[in-house]
N, C-alpha and C. Protein backbone atom coordinates (compact mmCIF):
# COMPACT_ATOMS: atom_id res chain seq x y z
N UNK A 1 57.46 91.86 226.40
CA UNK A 1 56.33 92.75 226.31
C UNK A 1 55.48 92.63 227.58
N UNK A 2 54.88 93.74 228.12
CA UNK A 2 54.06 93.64 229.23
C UNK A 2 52.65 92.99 228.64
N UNK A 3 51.54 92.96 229.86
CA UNK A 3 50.52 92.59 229.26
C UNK A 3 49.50 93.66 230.25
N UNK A 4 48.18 94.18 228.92
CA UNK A 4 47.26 94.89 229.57
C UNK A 4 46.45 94.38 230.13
N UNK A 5 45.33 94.72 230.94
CA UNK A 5 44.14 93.87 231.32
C UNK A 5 43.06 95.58 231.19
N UNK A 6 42.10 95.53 229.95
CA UNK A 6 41.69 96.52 230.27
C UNK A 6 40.15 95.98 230.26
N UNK A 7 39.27 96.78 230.96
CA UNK A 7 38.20 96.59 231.13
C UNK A 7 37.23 97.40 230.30
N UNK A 8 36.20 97.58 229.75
CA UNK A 8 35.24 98.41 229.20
C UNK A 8 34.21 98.45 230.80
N UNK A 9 34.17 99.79 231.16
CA UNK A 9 33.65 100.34 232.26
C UNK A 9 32.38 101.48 231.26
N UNK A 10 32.36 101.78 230.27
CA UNK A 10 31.37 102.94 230.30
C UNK A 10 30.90 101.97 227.92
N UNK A 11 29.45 102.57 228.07
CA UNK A 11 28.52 101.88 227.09
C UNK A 11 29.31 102.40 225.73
N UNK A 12 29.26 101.69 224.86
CA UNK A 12 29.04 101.90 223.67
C UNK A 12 28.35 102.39 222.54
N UNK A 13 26.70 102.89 223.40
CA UNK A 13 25.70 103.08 222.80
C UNK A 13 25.89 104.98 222.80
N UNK A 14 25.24 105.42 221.37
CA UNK A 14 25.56 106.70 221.16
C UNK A 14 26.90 106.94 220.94
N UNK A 15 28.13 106.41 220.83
CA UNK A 15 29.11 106.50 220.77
C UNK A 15 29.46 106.31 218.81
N UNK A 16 30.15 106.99 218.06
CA UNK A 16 30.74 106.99 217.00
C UNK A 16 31.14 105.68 216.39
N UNK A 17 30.95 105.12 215.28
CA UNK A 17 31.03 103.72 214.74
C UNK A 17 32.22 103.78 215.09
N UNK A 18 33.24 104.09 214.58
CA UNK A 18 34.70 104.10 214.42
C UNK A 18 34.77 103.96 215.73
N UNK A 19 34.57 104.40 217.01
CA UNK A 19 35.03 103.95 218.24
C UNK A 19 34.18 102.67 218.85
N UNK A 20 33.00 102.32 218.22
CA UNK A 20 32.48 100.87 218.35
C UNK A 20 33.26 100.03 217.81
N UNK A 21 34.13 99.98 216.44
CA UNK A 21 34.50 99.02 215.55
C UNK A 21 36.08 99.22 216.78
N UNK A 22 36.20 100.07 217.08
CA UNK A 22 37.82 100.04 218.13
C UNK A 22 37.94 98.92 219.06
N UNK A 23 36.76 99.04 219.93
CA UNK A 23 36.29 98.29 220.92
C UNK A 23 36.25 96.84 220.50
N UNK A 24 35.55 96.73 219.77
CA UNK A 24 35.88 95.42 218.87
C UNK A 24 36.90 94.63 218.63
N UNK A 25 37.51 95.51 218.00
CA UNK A 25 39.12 94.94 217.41
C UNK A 25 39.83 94.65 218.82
N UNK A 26 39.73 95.63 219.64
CA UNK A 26 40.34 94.69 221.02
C UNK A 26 39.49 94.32 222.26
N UNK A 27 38.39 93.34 221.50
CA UNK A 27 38.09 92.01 221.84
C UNK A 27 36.76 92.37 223.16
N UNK A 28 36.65 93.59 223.13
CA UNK A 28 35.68 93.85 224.12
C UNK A 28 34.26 93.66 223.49
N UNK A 29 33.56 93.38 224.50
CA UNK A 29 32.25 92.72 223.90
C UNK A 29 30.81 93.15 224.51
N UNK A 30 31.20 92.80 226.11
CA UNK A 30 30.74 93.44 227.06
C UNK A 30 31.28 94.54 228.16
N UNK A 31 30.21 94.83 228.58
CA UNK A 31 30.33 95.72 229.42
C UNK A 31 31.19 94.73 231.05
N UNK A 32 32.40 95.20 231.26
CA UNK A 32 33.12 94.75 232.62
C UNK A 32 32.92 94.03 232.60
N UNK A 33 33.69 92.99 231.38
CA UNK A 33 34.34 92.45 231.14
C UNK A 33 36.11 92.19 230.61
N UNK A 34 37.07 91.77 231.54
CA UNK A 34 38.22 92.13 231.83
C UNK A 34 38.67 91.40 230.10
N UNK A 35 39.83 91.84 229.29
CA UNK A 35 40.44 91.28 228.24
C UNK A 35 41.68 91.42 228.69
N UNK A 36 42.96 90.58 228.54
CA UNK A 36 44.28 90.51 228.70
C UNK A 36 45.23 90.65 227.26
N UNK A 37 45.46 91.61 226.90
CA UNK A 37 46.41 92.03 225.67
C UNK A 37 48.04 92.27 225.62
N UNK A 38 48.15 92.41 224.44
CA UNK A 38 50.08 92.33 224.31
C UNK A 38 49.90 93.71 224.42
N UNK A 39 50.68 95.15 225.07
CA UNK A 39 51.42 96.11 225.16
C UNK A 39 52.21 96.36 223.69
N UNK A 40 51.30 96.38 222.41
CA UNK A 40 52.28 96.70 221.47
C UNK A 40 51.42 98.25 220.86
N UNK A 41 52.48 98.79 220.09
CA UNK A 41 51.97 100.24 219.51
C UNK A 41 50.59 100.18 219.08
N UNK A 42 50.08 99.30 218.10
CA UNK A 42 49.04 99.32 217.64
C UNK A 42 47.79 98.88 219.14
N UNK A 43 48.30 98.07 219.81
CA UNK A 43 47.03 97.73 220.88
C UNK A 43 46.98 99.50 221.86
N UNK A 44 48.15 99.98 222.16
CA UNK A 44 48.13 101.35 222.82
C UNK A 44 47.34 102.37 222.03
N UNK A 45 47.69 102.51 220.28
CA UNK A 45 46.87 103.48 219.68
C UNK A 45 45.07 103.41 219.64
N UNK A 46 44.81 101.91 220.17
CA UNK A 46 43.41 101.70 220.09
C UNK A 46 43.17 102.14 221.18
N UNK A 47 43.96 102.09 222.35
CA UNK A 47 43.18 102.09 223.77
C UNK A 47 43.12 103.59 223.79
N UNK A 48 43.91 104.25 223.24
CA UNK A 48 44.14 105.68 223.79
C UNK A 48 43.29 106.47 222.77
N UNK A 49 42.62 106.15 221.85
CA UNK A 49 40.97 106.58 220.80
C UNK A 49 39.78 106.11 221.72
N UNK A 50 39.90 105.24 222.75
CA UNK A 50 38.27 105.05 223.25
C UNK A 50 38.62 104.78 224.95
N UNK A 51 39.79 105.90 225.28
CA UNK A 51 40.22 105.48 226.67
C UNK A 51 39.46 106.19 227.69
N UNK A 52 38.40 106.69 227.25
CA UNK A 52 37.13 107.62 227.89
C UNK A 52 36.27 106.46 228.52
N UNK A 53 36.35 105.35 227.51
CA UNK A 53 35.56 104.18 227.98
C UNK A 53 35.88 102.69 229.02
N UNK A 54 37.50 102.84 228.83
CA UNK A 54 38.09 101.87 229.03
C UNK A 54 38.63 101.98 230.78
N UNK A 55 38.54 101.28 231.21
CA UNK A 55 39.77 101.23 232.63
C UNK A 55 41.08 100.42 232.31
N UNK A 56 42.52 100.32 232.33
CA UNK A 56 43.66 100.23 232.25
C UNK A 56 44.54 99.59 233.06
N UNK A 57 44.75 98.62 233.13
CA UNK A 57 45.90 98.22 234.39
C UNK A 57 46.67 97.41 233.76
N UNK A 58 47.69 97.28 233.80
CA UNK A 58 48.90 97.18 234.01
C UNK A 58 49.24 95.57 234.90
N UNK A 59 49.58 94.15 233.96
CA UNK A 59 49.94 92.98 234.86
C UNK A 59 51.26 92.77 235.07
């Protein structure tokens, strides 16, 4: 499995619970602050519901 490194680049505030509780579940907390994740279906279906917020790369 690859591994992600995605960043939360844009706020949470005014944003829809359901895409706060997203953010959450994969481990973001703050603002740019980098998280390192497994590349599995369920971590992709989260990123790609709040990927307006997120930056993406690829280790």
């Amino acid at each position: 499995m690859t591994k992600l490194r995605i960043t939360q680049v844009r706020s949470a505030i005014n944003r829809p619970l359901r895409q706060k509780k997203t953010l959450e579940a994969l481990g973001l907390k703050k603002l740019n602050r980098p998280k390192e994740v497994e590349s599995t279906p369920q971590v992709l279906g989260m990123i790609e519901k709040v990927k307006h917020l997120l930056k993406v790369e690829e280790i």
